[in-house]
Protein backbone atom coordinates (compact mmCIF):
# COMPACT_ATOMS: atom_id res chain seq x y z
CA UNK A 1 -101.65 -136.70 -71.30
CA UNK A 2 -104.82 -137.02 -69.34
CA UNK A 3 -105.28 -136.52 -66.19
CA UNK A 4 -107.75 -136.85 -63.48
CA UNK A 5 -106.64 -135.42 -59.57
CA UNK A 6 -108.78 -136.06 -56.83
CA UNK A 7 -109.18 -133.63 -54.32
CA UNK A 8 -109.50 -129.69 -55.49
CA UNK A 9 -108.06 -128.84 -52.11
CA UNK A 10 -105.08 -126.39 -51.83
CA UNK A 11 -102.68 -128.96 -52.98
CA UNK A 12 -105.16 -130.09 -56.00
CA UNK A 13 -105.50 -126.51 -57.28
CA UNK A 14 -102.09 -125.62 -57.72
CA UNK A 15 -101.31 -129.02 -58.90
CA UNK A 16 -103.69 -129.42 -61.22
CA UNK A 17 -103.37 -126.33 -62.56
CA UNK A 18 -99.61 -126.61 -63.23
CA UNK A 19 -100.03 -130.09 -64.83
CA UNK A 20 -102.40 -128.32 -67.15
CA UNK A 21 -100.31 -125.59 -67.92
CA UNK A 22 -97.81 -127.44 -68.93
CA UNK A 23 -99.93 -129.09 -71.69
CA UNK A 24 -101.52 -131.84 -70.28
CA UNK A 25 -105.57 -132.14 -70.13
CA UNK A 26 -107.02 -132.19 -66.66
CA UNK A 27 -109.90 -132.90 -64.50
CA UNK A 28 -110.01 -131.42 -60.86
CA UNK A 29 -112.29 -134.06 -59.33
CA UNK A 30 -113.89 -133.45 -55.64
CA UNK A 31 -117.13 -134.66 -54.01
CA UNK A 32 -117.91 -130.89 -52.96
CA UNK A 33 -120.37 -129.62 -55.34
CA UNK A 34 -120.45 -126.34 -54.17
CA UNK A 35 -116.71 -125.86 -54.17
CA UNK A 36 -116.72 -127.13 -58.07
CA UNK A 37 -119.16 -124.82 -59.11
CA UNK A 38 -117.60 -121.97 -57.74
CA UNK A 39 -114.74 -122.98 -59.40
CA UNK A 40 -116.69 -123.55 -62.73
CA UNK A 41 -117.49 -119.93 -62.54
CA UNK A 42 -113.99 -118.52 -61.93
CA UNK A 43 -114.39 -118.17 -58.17
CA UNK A 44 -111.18 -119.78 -56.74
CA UNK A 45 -111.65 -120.54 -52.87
CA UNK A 46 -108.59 -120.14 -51.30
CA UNK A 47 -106.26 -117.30 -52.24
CA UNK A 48 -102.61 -118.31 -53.84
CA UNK A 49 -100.70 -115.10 -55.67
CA UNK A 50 -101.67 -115.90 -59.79
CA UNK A 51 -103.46 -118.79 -59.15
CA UNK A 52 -106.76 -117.39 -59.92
CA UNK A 53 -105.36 -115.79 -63.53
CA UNK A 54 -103.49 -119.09 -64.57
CA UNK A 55 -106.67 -121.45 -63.72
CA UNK A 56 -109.23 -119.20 -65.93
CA UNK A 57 -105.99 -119.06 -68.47
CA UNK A 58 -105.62 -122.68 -68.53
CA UNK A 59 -109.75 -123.05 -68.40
CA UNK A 60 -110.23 -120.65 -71.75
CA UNK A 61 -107.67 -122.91 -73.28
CA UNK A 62 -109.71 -126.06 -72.47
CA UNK A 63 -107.10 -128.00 -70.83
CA UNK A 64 -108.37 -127.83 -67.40
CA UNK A 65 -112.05 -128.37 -65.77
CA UNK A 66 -113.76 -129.34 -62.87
CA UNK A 67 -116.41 -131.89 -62.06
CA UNK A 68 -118.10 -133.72 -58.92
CA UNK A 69 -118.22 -136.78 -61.00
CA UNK A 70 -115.99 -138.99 -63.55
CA UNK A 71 -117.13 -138.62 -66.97
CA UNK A 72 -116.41 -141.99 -69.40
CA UNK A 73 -113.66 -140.03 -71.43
CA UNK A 74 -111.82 -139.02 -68.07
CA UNK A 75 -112.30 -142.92 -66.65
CA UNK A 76 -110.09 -143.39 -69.68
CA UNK A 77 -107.02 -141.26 -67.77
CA UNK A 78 -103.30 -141.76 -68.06
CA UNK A 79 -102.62 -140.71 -64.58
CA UNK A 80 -104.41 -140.46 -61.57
CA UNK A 81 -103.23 -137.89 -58.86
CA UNK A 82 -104.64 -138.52 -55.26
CA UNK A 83 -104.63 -135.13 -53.60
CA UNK A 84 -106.71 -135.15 -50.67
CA UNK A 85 -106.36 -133.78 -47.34
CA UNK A 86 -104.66 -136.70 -44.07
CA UNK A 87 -105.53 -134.67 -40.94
CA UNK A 88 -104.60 -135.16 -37.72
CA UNK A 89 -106.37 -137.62 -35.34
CA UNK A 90 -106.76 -137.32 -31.72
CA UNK A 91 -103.03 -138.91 -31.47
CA UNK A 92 -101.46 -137.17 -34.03
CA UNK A 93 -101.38 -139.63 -36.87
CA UNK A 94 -102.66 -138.70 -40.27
CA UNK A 95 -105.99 -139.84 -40.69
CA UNK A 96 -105.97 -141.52 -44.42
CA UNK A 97 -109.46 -142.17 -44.87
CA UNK A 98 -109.90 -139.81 -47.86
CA UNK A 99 -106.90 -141.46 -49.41
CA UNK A 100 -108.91 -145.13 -49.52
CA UNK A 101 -112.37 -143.18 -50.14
CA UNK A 102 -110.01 -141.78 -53.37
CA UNK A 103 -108.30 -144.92 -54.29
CA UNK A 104 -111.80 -146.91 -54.20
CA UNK A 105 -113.56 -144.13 -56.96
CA UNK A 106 -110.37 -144.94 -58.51
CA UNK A 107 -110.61 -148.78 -58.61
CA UNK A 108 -114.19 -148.57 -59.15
CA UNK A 109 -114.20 -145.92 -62.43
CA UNK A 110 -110.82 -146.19 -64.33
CA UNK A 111 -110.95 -148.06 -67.26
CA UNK A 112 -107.84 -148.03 -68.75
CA UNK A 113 -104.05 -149.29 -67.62
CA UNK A 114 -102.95 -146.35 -65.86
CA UNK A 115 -100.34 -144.74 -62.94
CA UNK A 116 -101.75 -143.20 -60.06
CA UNK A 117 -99.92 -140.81 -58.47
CA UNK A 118 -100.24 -140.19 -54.82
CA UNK A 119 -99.41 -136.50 -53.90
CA UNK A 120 -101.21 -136.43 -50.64
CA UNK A 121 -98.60 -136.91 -47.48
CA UNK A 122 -99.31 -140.12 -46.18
CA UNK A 123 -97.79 -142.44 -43.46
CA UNK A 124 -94.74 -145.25 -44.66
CA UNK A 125 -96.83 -147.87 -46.21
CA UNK A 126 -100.01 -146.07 -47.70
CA UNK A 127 -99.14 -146.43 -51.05
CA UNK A 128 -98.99 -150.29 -50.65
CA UNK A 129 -102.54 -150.04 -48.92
CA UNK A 130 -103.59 -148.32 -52.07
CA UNK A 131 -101.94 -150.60 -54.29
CA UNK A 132 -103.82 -153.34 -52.43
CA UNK A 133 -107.44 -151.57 -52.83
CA UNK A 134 -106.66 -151.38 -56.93
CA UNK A 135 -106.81 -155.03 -56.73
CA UNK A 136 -110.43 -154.29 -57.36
CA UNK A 137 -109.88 -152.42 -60.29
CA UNK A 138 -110.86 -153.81 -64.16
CA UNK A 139 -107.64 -152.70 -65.30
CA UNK A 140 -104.06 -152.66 -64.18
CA UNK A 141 -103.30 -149.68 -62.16
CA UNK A 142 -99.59 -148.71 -60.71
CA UNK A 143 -98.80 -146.51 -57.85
CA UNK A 144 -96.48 -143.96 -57.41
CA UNK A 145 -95.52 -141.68 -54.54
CA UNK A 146 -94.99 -138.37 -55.69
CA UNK A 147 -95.38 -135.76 -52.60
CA UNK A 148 -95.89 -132.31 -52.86
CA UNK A 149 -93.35 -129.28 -51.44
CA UNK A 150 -95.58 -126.22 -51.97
CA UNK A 151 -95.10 -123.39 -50.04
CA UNK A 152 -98.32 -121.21 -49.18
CA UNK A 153 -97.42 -117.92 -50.96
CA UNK A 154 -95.52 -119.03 -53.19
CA UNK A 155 -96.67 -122.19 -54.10
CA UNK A 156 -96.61 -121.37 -58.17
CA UNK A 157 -92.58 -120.90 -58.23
CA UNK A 158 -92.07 -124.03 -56.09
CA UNK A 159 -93.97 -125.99 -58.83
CA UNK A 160 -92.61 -124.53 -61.81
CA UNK A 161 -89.13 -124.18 -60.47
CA UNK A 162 -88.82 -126.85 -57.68
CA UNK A 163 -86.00 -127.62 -55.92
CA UNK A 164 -86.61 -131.60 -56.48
CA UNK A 165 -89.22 -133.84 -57.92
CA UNK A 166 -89.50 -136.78 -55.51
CA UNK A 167 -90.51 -139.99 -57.50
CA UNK A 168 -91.22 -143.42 -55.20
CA UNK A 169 -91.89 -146.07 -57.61
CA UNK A 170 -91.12 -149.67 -58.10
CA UNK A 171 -90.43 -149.88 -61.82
CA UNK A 172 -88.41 -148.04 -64.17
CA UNK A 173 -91.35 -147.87 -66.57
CA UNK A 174 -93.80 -145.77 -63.95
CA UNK A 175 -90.31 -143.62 -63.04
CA UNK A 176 -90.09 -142.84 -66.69
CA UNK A 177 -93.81 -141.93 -66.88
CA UNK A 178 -93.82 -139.74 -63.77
CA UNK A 179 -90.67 -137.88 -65.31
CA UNK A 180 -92.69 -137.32 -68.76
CA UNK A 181 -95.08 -135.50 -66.89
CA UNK A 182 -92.57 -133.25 -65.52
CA UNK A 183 -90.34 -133.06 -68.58
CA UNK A 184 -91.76 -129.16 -69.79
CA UNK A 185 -89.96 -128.34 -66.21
CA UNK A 186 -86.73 -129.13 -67.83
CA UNK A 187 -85.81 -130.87 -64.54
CA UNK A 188 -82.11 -133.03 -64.32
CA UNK A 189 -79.79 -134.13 -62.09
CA UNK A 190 -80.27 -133.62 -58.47
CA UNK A 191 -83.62 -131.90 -59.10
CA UNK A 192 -85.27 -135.75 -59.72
CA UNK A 193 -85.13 -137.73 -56.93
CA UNK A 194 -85.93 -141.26 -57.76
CA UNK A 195 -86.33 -143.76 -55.09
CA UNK A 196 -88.51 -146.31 -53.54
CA UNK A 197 -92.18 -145.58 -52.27
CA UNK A 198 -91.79 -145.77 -48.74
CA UNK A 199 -88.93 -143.72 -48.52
CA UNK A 200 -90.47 -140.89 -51.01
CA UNK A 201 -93.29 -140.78 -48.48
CA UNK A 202 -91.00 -140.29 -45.37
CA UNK A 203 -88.94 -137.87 -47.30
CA UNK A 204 -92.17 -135.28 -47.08
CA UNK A 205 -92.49 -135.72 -43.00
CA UNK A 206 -88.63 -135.81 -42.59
CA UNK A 207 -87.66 -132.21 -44.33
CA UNK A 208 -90.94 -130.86 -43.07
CA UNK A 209 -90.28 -132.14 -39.20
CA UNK A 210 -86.46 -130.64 -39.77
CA UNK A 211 -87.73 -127.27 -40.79
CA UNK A 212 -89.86 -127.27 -37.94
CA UNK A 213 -86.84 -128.01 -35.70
CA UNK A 214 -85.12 -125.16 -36.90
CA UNK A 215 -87.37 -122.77 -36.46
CA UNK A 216 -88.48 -124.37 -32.67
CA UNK A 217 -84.75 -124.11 -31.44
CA UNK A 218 -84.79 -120.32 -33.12
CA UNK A 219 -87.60 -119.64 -30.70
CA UNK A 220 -86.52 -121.32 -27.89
CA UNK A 221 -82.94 -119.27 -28.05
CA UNK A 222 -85.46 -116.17 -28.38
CA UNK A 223 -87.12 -117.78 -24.79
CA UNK A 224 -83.34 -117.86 -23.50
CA UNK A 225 -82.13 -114.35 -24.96
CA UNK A 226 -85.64 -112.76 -23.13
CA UNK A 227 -84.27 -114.18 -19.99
CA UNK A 228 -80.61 -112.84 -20.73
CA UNK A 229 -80.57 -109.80 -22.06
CA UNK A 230 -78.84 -111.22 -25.90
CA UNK A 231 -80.62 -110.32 -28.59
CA UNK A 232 -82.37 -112.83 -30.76
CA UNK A 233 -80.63 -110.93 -34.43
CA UNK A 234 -77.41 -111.29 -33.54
CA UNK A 235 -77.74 -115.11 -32.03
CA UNK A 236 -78.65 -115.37 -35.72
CA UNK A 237 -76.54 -113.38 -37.84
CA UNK A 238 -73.71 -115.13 -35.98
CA UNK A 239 -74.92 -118.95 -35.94
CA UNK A 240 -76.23 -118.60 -40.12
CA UNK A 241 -72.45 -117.37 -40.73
CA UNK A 242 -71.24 -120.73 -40.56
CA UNK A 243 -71.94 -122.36 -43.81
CA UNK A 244 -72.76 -126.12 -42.10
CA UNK A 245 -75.98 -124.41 -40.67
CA UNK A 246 -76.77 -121.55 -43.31
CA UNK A 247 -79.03 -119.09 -42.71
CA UNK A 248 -82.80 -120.01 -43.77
CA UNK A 249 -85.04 -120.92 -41.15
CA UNK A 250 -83.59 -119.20 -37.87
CA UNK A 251 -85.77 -116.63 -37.65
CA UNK A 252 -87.51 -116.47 -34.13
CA UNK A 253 -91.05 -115.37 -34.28
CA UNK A 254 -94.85 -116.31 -32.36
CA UNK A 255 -94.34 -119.98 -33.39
CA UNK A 256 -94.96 -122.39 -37.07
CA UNK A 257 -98.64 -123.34 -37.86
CA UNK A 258 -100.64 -123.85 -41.15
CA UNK A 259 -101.40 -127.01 -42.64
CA UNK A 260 -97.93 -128.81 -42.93
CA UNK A 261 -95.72 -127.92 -40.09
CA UNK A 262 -98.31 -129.01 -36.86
CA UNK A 263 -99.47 -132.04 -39.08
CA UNK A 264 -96.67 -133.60 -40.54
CA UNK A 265 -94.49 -133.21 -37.27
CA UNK A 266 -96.77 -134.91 -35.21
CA UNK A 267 -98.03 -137.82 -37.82
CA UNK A 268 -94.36 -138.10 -37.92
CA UNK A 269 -94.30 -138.81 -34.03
CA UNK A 270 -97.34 -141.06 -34.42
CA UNK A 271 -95.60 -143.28 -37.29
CA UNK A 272 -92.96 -143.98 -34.78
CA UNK A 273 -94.72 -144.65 -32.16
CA UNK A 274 -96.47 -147.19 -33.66
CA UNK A 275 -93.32 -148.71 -34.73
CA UNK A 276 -92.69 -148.95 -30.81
CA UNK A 277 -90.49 -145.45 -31.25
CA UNK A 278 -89.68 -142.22 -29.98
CA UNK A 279 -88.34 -139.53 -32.27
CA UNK A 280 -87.56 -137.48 -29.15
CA UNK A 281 -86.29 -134.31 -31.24
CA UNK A 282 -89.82 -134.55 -33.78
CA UNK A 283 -91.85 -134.56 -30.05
CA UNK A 284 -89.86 -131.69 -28.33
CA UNK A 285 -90.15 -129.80 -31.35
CA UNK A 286 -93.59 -130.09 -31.03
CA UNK A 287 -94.01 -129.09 -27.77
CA UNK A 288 -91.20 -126.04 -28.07
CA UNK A 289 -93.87 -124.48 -30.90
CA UNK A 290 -96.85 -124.42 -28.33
CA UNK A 291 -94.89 -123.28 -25.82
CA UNK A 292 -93.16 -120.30 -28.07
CA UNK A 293 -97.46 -119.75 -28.48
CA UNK A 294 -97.85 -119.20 -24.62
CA UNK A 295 -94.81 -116.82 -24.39
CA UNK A 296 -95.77 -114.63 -26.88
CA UNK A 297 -99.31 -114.22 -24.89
CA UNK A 298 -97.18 -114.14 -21.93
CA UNK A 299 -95.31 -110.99 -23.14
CA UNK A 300 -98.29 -109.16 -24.19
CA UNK A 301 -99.83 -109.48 -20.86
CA UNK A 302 -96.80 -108.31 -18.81
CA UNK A 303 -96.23 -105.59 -21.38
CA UNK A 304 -99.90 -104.72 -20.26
CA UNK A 305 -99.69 -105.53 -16.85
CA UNK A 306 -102.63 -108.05 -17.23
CA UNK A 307 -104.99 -107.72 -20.49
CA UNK A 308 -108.41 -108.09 -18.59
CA UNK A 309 -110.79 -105.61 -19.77
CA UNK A 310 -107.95 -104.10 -22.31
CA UNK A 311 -108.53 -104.08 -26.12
CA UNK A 312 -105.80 -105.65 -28.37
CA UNK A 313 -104.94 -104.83 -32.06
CA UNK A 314 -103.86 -107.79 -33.66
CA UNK A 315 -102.52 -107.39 -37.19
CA UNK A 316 -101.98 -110.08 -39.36
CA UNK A 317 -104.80 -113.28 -39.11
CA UNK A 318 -102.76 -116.14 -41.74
CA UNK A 319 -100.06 -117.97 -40.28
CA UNK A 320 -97.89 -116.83 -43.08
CA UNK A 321 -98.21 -113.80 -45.72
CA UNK A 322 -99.47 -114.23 -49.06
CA UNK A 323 -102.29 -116.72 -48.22
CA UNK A 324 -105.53 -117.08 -46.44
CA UNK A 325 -104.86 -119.67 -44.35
CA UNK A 326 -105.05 -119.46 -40.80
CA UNK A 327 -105.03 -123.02 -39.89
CA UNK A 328 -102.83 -123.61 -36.82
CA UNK A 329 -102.02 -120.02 -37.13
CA UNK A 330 -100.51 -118.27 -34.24
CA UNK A 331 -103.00 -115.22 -34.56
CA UNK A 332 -105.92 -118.04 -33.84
CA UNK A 333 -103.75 -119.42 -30.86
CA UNK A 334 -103.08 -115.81 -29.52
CA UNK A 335 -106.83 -114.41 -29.81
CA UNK A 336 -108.22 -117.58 -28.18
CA UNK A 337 -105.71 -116.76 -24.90
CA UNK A 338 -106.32 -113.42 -24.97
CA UNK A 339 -110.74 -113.64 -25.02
CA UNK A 340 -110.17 -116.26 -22.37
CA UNK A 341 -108.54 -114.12 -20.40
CA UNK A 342 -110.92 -110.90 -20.44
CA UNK A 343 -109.44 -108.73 -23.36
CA UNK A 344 -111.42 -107.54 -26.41
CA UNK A 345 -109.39 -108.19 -30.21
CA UNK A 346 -109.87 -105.94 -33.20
CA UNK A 347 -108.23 -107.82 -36.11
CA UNK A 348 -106.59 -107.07 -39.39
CA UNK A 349 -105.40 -109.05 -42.48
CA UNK A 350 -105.01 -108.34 -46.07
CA UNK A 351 -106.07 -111.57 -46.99
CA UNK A 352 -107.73 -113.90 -44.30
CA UNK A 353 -109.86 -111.60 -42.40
CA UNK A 354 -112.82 -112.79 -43.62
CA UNK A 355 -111.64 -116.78 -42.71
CA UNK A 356 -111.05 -115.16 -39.21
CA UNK A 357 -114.29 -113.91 -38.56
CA UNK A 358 -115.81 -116.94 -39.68
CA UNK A 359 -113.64 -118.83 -37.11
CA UNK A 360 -114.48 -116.63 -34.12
CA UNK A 361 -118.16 -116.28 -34.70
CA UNK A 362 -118.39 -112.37 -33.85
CA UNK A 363 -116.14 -112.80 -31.11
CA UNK A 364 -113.52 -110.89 -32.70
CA UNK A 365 -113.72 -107.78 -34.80
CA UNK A 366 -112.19 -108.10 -37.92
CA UNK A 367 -111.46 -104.44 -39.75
CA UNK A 368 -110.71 -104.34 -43.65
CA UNK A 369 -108.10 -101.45 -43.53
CA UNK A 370 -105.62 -102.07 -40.67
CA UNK A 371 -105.22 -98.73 -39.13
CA UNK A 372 -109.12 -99.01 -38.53
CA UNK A 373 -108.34 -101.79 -36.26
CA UNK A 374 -106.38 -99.73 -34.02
CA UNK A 375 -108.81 -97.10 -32.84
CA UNK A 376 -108.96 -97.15 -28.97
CA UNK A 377 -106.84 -100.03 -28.32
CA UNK A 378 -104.26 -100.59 -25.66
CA UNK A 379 -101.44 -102.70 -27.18
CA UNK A 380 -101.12 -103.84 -31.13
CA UNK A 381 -99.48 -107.02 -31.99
CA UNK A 382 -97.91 -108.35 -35.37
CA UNK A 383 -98.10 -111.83 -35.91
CA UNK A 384 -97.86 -111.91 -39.85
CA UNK A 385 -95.01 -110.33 -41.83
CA UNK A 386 -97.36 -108.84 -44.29
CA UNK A 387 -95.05 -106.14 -46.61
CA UNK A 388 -97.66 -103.73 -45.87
CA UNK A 389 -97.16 -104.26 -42.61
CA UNK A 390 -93.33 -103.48 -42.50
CA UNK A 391 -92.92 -100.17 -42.89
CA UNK A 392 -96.27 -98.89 -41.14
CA UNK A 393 -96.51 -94.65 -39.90
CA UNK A 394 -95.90 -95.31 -36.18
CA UNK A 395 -97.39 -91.88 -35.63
CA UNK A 396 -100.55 -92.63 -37.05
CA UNK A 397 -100.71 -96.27 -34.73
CA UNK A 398 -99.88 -94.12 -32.08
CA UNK A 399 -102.29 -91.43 -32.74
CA UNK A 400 -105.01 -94.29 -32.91
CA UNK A 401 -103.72 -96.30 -29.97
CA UNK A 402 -104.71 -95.42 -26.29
CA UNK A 403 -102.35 -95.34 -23.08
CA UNK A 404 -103.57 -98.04 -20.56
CA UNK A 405 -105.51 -97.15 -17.75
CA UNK A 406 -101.96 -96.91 -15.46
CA UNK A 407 -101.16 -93.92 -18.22
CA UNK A 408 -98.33 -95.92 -20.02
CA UNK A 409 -97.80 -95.70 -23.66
CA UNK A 410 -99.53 -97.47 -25.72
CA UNK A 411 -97.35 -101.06 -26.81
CA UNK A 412 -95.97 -102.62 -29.68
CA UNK A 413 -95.09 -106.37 -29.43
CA UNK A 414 -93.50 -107.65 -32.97
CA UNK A 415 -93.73 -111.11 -32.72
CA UNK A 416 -91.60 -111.37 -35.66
CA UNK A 417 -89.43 -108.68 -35.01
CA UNK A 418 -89.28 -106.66 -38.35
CA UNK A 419 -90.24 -103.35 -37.44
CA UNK A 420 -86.95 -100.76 -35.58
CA UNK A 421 -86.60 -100.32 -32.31
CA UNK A 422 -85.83 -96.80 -32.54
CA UNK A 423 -88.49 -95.64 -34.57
CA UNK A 424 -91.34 -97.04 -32.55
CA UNK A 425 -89.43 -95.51 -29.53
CA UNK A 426 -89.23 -91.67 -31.70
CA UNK A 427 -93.37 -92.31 -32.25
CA UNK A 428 -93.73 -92.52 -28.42
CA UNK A 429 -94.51 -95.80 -27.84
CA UNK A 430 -93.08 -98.80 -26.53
CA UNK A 431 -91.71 -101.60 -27.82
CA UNK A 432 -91.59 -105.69 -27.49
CA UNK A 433 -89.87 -108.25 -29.60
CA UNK A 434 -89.73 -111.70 -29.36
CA UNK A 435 -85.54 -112.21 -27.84
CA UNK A 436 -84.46 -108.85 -28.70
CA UNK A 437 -83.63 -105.91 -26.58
CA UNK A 438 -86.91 -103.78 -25.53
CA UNK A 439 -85.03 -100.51 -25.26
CA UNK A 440 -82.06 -98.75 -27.52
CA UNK A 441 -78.69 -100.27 -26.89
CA UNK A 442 -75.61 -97.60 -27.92
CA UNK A 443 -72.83 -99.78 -29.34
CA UNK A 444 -69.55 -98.97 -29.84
CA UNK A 445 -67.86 -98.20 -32.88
């Protein structure tokens, strides 16, 4: 089939890409001419493990290209993907505005009877405001909700090998399209989710907002096991025994962020609110993440006593591993607290260093190898799970660490507790966690 997306954003990529993988001719259409050149020429702009290899595959072959503008052969498209970015306003709510500046090249260029396919997550009740703008168009145009569940990092599998295919349409002839698309998947039974198009759109906010949940009331136990004396692992271990609650997502750490989580739970908030609503759990999750932000710079500046004048190692810049992205991350949170508050930040990542040096304007040093970020500091801190960060010669950080100024070893604080207490204890330093116990605990038998 052809295919034209709109929007070479994170979600465009990978989807285009995979559409055109899996035999289907595609055009990655966005108004940023520098971003489509750079793509032209093999320079992919946001990093995604074998994304890079599988577009200039899938580019040789011919099946996929890039353009700033909508040739006559691609007006002449089977499907239309809308893949552009709904950010946050002021109050939350997803700001659609790219979605109707999409739909209206749409309506104004297509020229032939034709699905389009909105991937973008939008608010209940977009895709009938874009079915209302293709009124306009010259030909007859059907929309479909069809939202995207790609994880950063590992974004490929989940589109390859998803877990479901949500498809929001309201005739059997666009469901059977949409599912054509998707047949190379070899996709069946629970794995298709057909429904209506307002409830595939709220199906994207409501599993993202219950993830977040999770992982909020994870950190908040963490809050209460600090206080305690428990120990964040074995809250865990014990509630993901019991097979109604599993045990994905309990994993306490500096807090959520990136480009889903902070959105979609508060556009979720906003869409009931202006249904005169309160999602009460969707706004206390909200406000548990930012708080699980503040304790984390809490605990480094106790572990310090006070970080003014103090340098800080921070390794670990994305808000998750395998990707660039440090949008919302907890890194950006942490760094902003800790400059405000009279400490100087060395930085590592393996991957979004350069994205946050950019972001801090030479307020932050970012190192490319990550023991080089070390040198003379007071305290390092782990806020990404990075696997080169997990098994790391605690010797070495504490031959490159300095004792503060009181003479006190030099501190670890693992905001997402993977590395062993007792070997950062053997090394000589000292260790924090986020809920767990600070100092070797003998247990019996």
């Amino acid at each position: 089939m052809r295919i034209v997306v709109l929007g070479a954003g994170y979600v465009g990529l990978v989807t285009g890409t995979g559409l055109s993988d899996l035999g289907h001719e595609v055009l990655l259409y966005d108004i940023a001419a520098e971003k489509i050149a750079k793509l032209r020429d093999g320079r992919v702009p946001i990093y995604e493990p074998g994304l890079a290899d599988l577009i200039r595959r899938n580019q040789r072959s011919g099946r996929l290209s890039f353009a700033s503008d909508i040739a006559f052969e691609q007006s002449n498209a089977d499907a239309w993907f809308i893949s552009v970015g709904t950010p946050p306003g002021a109050d939350g709510a997803a700001d659609v505005s790219a979605v109707v500046a999409a739909t209206d090249t749409i309506a104004r260029v297509a020229r032939k009877e034709a699905f389009v396919i909105v991937k973008s997550t939008v608010p209940v009740g977009t895709c009938d405001l874009v079915q209302g703008r293709l009124a306009a168009a010259k030909v007859s145009l059907e929309v479909v909700s069809n939202p995207e569940f790609l994880k950063e990092g590992d974004a490929l599998s989940d589109f390859f090998k998803p877990d479901r295919v949500v498809i929001g349409a309201h005739t059997e002839r666009a469901r059977d399209f949409v599912r054509a698309l998707y047949a190379p998947l070899q996709l069946s039974g629970e794995r298709i989710v057909m429904t209506d198009p307002r409830s595939s759109e709220l199906i994207k906010y409501a599993a993202n907002t219950m993830l977040a949940v999770r992982i909020s009331f994870m950190n908040e136990l963490s809050r209460l096991c600090h206080a305690t004396g428990a120990d964040i692992h074995c809250v865990r271990r014990g509630v993901g025994s019991d097979a109604r609650i599993g045990k994905k997502f309990l994993y306490a750490g500096p807090g959520y962020g990136g480009s889903c989580f902070p959105k979609d739970v508060q556009a979720l908030a906003a869409l009931a609110r202006a249904h005169g609503l309160v999602l009460e759990t969707a706004e206390a999750a909200h406000r548990a993440n930012e708080e699980q932000a503040r304790f984390v710079a809490q605990l480094v500046e106790t572990s310090l006593s006070g970080v003014m004048g103090k340098q800080i190692s921070v390794w670990g810049c994305a808000f998750k591993p395998e990707t660039d992205d440090i949008r919302e991350s907890p890194a950006v949170k942490l760094c902003h607290t800790l400059l405000a508050r009279g400490a100087t930040v060395v930085a590592h990542d393996p991957e979004a260093g350069p994205n946050f040096a950019k972001h801090f304007a030479g307020k932050v040093t970012v190192k490319e190898r990550e023991y080089d970020a070390l040198s003379g500091s007071h305290a390092l801190v782990l806020l990404t799970e990075w696997r080169s960060y997990r098994a790391p010669s605690f010797t070495e950080i504490r031959r490159r660490l300095v004792p503060s100024p009181t003479g006190a070893a030099p501190v670890l604080v693992d905001a997402r507790n993977v590395w062993r207490l007792e070997d950062v204890l053997r090394a000589g330093l000292r260790y924090q966690g986020v809920g767990v116990r600070s100092r070797a605990v003998k247990t019996q038998p």
